[in-house]
Protein backbone atom coordinates (compact mmCIF):
# COMPACT_ATOMS: atom_id res chain seq x y z
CA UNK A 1 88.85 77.05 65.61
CA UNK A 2 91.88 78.55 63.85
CA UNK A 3 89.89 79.75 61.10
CA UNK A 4 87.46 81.61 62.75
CA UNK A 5 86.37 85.65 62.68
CA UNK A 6 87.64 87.82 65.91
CA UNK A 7 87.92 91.24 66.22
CA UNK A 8 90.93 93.51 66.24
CA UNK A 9 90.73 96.17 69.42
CA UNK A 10 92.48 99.71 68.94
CA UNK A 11 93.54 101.76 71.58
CA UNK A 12 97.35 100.93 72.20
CA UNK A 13 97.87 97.57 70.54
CA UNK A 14 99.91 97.50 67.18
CA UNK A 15 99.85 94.40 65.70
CA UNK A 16 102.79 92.78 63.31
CA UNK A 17 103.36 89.14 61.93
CA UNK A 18 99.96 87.06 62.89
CA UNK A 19 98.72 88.70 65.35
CA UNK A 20 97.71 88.00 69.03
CA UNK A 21 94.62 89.83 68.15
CA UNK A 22 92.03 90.11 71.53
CA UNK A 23 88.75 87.92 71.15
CA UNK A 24 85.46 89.69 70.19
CA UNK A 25 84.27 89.93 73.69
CA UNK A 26 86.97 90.77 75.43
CA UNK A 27 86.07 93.67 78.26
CA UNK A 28 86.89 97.36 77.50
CA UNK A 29 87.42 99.41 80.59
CA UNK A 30 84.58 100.39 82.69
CA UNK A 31 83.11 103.40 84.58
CA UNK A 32 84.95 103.03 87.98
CA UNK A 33 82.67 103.05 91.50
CA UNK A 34 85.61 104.46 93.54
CA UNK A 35 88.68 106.20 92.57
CA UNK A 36 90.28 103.85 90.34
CA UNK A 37 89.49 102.75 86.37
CA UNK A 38 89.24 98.84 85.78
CA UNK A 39 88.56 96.56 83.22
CA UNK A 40 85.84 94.14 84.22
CA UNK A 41 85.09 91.09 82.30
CA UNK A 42 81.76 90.52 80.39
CA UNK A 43 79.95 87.72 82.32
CA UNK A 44 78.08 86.11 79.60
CA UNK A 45 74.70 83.88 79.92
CA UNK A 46 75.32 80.28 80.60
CA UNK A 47 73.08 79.59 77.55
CA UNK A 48 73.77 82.15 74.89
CA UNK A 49 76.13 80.90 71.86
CA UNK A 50 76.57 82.31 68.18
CA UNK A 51 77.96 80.35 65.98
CA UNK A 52 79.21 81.64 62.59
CA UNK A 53 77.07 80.47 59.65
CA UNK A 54 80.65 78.54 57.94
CA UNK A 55 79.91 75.97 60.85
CA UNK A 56 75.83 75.68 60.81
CA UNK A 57 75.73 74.79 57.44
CA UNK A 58 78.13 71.48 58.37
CA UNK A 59 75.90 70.88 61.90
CA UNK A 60 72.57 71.17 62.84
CA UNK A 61 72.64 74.96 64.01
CA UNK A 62 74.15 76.77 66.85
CA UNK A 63 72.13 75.08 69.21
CA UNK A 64 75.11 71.75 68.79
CA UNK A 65 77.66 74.24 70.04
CA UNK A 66 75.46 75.34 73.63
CA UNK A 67 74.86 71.69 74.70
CA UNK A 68 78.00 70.02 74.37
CA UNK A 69 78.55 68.28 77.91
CA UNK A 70 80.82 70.09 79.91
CA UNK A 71 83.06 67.06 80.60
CA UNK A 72 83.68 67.11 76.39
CA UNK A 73 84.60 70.80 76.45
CA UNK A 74 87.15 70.18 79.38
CA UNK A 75 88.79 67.44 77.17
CA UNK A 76 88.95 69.98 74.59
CA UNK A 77 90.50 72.81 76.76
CA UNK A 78 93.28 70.41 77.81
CA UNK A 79 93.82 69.76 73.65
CA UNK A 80 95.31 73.54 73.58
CA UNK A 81 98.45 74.05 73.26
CA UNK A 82 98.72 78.15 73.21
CA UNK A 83 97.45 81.08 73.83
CA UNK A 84 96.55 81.42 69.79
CA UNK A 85 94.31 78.05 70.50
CA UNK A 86 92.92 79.67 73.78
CA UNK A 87 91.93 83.10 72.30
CA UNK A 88 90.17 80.90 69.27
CA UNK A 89 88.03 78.50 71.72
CA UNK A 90 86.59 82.04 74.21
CA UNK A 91 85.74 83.54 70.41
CA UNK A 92 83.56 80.18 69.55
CA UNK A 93 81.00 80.75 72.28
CA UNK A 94 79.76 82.21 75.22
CA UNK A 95 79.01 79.09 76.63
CA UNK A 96 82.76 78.00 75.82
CA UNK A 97 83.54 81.00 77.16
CA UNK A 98 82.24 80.21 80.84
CA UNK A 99 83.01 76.74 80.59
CA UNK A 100 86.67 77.80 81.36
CA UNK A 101 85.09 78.86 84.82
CA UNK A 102 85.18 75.82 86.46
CA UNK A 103 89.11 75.52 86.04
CA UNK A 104 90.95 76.19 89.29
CA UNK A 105 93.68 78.37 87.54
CA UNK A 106 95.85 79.80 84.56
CA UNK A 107 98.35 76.97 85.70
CA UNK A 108 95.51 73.72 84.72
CA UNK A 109 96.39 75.23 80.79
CA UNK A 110 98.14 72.93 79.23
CA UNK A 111 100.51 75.82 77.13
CA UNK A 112 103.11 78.08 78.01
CA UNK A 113 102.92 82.03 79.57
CA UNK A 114 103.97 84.85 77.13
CA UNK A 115 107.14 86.37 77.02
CA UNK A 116 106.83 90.23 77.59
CA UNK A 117 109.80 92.04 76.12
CA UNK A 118 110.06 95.36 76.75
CA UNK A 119 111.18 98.06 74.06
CA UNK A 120 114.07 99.86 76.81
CA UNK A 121 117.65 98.73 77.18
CA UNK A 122 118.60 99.59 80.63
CA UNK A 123 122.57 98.11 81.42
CA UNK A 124 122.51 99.39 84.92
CA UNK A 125 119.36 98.56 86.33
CA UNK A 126 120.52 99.98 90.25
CA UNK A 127 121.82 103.10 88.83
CA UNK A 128 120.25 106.16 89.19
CA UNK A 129 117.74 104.74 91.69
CA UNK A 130 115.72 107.87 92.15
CA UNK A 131 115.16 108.24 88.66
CA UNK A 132 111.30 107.26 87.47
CA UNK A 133 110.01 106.48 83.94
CA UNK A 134 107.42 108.06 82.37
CA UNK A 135 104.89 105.88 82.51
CA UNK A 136 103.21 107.12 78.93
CA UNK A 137 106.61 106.06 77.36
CA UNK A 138 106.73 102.16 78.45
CA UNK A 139 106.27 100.10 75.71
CA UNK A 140 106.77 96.01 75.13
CA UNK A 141 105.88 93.24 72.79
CA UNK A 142 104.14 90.10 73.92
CA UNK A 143 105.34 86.61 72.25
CA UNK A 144 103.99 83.32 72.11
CA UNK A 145 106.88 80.86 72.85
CA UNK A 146 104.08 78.27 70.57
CA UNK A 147 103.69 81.24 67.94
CA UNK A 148 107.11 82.94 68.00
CA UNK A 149 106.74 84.67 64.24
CA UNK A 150 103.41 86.55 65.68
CA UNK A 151 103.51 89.20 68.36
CA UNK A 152 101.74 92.39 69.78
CA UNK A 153 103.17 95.41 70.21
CA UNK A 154 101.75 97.22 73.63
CA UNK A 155 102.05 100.38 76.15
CA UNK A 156 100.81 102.07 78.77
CA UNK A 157 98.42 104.74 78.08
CA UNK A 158 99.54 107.83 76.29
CA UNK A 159 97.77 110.07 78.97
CA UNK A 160 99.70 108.89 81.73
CA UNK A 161 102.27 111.41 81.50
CA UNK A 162 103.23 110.62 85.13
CA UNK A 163 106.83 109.32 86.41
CA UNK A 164 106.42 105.63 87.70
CA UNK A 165 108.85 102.91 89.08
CA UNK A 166 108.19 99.12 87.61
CA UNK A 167 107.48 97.34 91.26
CA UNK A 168 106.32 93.51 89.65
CA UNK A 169 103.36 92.07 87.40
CA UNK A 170 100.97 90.08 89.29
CA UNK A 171 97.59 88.36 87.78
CA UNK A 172 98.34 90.01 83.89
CA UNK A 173 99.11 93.35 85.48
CA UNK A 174 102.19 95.30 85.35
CA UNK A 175 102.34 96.98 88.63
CA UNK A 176 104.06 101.51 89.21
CA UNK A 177 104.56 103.72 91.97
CA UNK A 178 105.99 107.17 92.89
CA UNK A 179 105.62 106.87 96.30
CA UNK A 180 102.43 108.25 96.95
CA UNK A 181 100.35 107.12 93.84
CA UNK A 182 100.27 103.92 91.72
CA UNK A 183 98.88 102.21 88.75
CA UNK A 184 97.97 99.18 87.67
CA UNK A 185 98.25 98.50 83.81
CA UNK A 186 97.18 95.31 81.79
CA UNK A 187 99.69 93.85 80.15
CA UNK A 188 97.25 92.90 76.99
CA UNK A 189 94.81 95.56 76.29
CA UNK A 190 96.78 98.42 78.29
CA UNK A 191 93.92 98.70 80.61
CA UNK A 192 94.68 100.40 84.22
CA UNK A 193 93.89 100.87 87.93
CA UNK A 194 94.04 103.28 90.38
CA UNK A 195 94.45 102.55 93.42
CA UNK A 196 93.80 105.24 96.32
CA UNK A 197 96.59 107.35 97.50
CA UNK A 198 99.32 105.51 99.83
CA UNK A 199 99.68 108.34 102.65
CA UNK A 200 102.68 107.17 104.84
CA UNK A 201 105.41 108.17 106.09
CA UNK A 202 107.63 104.83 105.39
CA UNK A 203 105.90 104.61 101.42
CA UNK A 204 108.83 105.85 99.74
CA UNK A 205 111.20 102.33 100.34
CA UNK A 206 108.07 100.18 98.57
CA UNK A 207 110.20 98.10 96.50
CA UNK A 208 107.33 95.14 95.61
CA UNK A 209 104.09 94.44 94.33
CA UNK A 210 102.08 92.09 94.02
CA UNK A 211 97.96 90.83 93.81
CA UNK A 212 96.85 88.08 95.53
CA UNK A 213 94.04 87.51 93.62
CA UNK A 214 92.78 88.64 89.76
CA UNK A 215 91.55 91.73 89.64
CA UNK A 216 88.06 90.94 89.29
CA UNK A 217 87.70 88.51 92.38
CA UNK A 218 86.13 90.04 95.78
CA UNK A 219 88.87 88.97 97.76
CA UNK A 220 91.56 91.32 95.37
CA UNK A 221 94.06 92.81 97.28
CA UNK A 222 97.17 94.50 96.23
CA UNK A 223 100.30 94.48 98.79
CA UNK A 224 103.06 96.31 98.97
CA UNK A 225 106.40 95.93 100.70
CA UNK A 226 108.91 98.02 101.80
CA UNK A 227 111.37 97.51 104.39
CA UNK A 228 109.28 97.74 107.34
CA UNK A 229 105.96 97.37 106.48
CA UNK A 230 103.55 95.71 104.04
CA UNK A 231 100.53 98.17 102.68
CA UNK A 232 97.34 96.29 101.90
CA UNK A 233 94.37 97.90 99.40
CA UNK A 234 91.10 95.90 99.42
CA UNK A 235 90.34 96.65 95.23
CA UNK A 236 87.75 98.75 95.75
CA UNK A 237 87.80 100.58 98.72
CA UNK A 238 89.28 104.08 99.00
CA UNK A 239 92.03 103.68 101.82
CA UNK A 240 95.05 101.37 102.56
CA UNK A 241 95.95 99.46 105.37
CA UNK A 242 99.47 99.57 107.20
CA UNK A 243 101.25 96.33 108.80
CA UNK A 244 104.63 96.09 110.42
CA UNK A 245 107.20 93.70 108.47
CA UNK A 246 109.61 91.99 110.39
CA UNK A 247 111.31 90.27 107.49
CA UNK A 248 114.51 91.00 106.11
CA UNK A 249 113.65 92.00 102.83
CA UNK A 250 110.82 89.66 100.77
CA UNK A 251 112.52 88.86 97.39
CA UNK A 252 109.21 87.03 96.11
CA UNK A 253 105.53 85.54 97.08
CA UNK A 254 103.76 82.73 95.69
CA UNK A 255 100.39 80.90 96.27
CA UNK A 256 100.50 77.47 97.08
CA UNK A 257 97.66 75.27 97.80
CA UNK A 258 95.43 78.27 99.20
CA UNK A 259 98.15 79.41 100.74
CA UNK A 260 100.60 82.70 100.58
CA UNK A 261 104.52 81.84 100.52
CA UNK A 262 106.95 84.24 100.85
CA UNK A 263 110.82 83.83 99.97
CA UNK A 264 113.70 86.40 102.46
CA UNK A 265 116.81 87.61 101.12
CA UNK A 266 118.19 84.86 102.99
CA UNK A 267 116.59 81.98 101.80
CA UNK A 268 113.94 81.77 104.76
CA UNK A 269 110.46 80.49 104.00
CA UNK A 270 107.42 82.68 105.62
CA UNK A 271 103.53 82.22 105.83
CA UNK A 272 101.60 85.01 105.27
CA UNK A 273 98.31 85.17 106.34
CA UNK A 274 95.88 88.59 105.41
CA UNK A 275 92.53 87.43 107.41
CA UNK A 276 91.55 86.90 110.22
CA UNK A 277 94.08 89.28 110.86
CA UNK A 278 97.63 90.01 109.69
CA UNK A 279 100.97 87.52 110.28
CA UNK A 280 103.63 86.84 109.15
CA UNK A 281 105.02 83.35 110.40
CA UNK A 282 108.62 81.50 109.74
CA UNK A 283 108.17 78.04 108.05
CA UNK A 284 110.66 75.73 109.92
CA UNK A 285 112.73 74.35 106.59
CA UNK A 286 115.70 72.36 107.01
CA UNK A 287 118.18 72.60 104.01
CA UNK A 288 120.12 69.70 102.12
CA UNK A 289 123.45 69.49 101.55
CA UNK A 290 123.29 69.52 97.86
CA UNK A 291 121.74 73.48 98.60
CA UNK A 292 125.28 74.86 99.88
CA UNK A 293 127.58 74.02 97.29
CA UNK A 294 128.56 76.28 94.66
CA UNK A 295 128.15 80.09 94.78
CA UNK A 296 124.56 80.60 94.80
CA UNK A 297 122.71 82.72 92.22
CA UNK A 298 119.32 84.26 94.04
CA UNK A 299 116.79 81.31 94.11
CA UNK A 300 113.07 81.29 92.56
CA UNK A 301 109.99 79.76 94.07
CA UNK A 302 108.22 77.36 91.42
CA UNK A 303 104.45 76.24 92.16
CA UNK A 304 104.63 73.11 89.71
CA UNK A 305 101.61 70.84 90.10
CA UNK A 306 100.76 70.11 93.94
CA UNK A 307 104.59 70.39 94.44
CA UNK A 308 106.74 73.95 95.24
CA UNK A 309 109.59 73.71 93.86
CA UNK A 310 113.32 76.12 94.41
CA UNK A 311 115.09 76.76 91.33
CA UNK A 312 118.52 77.46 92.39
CA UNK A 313 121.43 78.41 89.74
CA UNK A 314 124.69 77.33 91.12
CA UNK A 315 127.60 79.21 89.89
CA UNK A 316 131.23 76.95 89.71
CA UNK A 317 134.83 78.14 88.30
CA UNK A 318 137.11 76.13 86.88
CA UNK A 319 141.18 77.21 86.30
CA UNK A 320 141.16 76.51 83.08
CA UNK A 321 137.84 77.16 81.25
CA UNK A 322 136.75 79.98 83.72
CA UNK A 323 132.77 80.74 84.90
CA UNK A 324 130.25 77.83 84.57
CA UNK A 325 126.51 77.61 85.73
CA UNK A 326 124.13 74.29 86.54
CA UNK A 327 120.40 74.70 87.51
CA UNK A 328 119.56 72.62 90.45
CA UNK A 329 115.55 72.19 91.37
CA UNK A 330 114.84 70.82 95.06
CA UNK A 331 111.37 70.22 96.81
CA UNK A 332 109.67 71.14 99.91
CA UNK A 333 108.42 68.00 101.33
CA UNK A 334 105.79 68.95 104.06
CA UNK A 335 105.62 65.83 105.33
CA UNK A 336 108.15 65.76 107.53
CA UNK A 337 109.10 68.36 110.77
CA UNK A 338 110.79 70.17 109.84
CA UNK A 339 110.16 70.35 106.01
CA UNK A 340 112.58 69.86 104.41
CA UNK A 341 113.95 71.04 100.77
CA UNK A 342 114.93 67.52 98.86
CA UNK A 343 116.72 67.19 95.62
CA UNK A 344 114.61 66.68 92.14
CA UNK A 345 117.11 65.40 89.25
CA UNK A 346 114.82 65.14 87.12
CA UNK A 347 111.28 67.23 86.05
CA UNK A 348 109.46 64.62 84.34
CA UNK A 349 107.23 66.09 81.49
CA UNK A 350 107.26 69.56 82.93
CA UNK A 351 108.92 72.59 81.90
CA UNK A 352 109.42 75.67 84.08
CA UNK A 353 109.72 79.71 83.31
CA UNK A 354 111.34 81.95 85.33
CA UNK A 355 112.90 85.90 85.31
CA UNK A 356 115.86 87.12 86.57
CA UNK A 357 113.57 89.97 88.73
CA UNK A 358 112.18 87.85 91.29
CA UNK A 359 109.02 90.18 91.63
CA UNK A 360 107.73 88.72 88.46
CA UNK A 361 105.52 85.53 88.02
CA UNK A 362 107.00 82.10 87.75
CA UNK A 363 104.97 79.49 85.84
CA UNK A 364 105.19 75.80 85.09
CA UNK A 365 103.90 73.53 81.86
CA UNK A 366 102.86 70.18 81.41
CA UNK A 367 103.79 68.37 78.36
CA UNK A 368 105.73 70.99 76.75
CA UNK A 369 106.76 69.45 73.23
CA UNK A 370 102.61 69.67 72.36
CA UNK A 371 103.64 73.51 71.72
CA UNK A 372 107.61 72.79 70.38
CA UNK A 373 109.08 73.20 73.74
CA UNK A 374 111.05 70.78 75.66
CA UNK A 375 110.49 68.82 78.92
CA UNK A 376 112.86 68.61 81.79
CA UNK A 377 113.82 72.37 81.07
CA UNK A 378 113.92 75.59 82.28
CA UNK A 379 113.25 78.86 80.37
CA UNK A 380 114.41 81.63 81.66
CA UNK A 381 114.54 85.05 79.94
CA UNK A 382 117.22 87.49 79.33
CA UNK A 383 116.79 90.70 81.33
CA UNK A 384 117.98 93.01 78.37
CA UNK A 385 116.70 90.27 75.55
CA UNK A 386 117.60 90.96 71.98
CA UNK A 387 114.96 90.09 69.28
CA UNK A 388 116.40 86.95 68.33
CA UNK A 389 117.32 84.93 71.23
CA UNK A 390 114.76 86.48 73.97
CA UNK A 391 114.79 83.67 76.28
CA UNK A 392 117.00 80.68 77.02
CA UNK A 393 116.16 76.90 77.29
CA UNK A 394 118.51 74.83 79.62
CA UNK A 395 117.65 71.67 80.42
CA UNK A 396 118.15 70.85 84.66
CA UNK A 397 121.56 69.54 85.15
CA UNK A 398 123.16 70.77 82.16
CA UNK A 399 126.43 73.23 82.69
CA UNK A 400 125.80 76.38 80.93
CA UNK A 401 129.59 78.00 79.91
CA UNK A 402 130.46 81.55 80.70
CA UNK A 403 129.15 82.94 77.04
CA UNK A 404 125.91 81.41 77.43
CA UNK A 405 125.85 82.92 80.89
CA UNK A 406 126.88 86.51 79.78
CA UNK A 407 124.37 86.47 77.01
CA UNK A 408 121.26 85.67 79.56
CA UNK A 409 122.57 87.23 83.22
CA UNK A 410 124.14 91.03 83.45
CA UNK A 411 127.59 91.22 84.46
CA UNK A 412 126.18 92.55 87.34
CA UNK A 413 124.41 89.39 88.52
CA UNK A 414 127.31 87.29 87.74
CA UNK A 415 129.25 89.33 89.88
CA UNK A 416 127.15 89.96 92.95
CA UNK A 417 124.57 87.03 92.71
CA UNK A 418 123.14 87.61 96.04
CA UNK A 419 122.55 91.45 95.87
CA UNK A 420 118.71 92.58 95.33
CA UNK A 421 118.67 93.81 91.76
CA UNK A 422 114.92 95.50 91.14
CA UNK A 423 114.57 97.31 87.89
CA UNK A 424 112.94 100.52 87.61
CA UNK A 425 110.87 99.12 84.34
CA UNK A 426 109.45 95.72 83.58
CA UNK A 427 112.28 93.73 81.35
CA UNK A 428 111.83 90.59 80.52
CA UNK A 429 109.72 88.11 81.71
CA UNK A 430 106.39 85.56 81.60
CA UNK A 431 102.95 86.09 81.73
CA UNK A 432 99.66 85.21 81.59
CA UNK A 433 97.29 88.02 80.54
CA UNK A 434 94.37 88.92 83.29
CA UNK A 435 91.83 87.67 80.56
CA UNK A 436 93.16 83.75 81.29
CA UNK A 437 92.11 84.50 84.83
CA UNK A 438 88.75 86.21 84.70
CA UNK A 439 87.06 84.46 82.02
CA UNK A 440 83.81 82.69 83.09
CA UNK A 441 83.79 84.85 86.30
């Protein structure tokens, strides 16, 4: 599959090394129905395949590529091991293409997220608050942890000469807002929404958001939070919703078996439920006491198989060789009442990717040497990344010393671990491009 044709798109993609180059039918951006520009997938036939003559003259014609069972081309989706493989198999066939459908999620891949590295250095990400970017001006490179000497240069569109604050990346999309108006931009193709106009009075505190779907489902939403309320748009439609939040301050969200989790700046667990009408409920958790020791480094929320996991980095000093840091991983067992958080010391053959902004995605990986990675480890990227070292690799229970922590937290973090630290543009982080989730639909 390696060694087949695909296409190169333009627009605002420069390519370097071997590229992450788009497949041949991946969607360009569409004429909207309401006020808002979107890219919507190409929903190919369920029998329609062309295969390139280099492979008919070895088989009996394209028709050998259409009517392979399903069950064979789900044994060979779970034989890639990177993005590289998965962009290669969607350029075979249409009917490869869709077969991808019937996969729950980006998380059933067997290979790791992206690493989006933006092109800024920002050192003090909470000064000058007030201060937007220029949207047209964001730039980043996307890297495949399985393909690290290729990469793509992206931005945002060069007309959007509008001043925007980074507020998360949800479902591929990296997610602005200056108060009133907000956009949506792909993280692979540059690609963007518009949402309506947010018209309240409370709009200018929004300090998250998030999708709780792709883009392209009919149940899309995008939510915002601020400190009072959460703001809900129905993609599509041409108002917003208001809902009172009374939750002291929603550091990140997650989907777990069908459902929405939401983590507090104090460690509570909530329920969040959009139909058939808005709540917000309190999951009773009762904590361990492995979970209080140590200064405490803001937690992440992990979905990892049909297990959520917290990924807690517990800070230590010692007299003598100063600031040390061990990542502990517990999980929620729901079969108790309470639930209650219990210790993992060990991840088996999984691998975990987190950010230090908790508004971005988290991600897990099964079987991480297939692509050169390592099991039992977590990768976390640096928040101002150079090119060399972008990310860092420390496996659960190992003590990280205080020049390994310097050179993947800010100063800032180290000092104040508990404070709410939310960038004003994307920095480093993980991602799976919106393409993963809408193909087939």
């Amino acid at each position: 599959m390696a060694g087949r044709r695909r296409r190169r798109r333009g627009g605002h993609l420069r390519q370097e090394g071997s590229p992450l180059a788009p497949p041949p039918e991946h969607p360009s951006p569409m004429e909207p129905t309401t006020r808002r520009e979107v890219a919507i997938p190409h929903r190919p036939a369920k029998k329609t395949c062309h295969a390139s003559s280099s492979t008919s003259s070895s088989m009996s014609g394209p028709d050998v590529w259409v009517d392979l069972l399903d069950s064979l081309l789900l044994q060979i989706i779970a034989l890639l091991s990177s993005f590289h493989d998965l962009l290669a198999f969607i350029s075979t066939c249409r009917s490869w293409r869709a077969a991808l459908s019937s996969l729950p999620s980006a998380f059933s891949f067997n290979f790791p997220p992206l690493h989006l590295q933006s092109d800024h250095y920002v050192p003090h990400p909470r000064r000058n608050y007030v201060k937007h970017n220029l949207l047209s001006n964001i730039k980043w490179r996307l890297i495949d942890p399985a393909k690290q000497t290729s990469s793509l240069r992206c931005s945002a569109p060069q007309n959007l000469r509008v001043r925007m604050r980074y507020l998360g990346c949800s479902y591929g999309y990296l997610i602005f807002s200056n108060l009133e108006q907000c956009f949506l931009v792909d993280v692979y193709n540059g690609a963007t929404v518009k949402p309506p106009k947010l018209k309240s009075t409370g709009s200018h505190d929004i300090y998250y958001g998030f999708l709780v779907a792709p883009i392209n489902s009919s149940n899309s939403r995008l939510l915002f939070c601020s400190k009072s309320s959460m703001f809900q748009w129905q993609v599509g439609s041409n108002s917003w919703s208001e809902h009172p939040l009374d939750v002291e301050g929603i550091l990140q969200i997650v989907f777990f078996k069908g459902e929405m989790f939401a983590m507090d700046l104090l460690w509570r667990l909530h329920r969040i439920h959009l139909a058939p009408q808005f709540s917000v409920q309190e999951v009773a958790v009762m904590w361990g006491e492995d979970m209080v020791v140590g200064l405490s480094y803001k937690p992440w929320l992990v979905v990892c198989g049909d297990m959520l996991l917290l990924v807690d980095f517990i800070l230590s000093v010692d007299p003598i060789s100063g600031f040390s840091g061990t990542f502990k991983v517990f999980c929620l067992d729901f079969s108790v009442e309470p639930a209650k958080w219990v210790k993992v010391d060990n991840l088996g053959d999984s691998a975990l990717f987190v950010s230090t902004d908790r508004r971005n995605p988290t991600f897990s990986c099964k079987s991480p040497e297939r692509w050169g990675g390592k099991s039992n480890t977590i990768y976390i990227s640096k928040p101002f990344a150079d090119c060399n070292e972008p990310w860092s690799a420390v496996e659960l229970g190992q003590v990280v010393s205080i020049t390994e922590l310097c050179a993947t937290y800010s100063s800032e973090a180290i000092l104040a671990p508990r404070s709410s630290v939310n960038y004003q543009q994307p920095q480093s982080l993980w991602v799976f491009p919106s393409l993963v989730y809408g193909i087939g639909q």
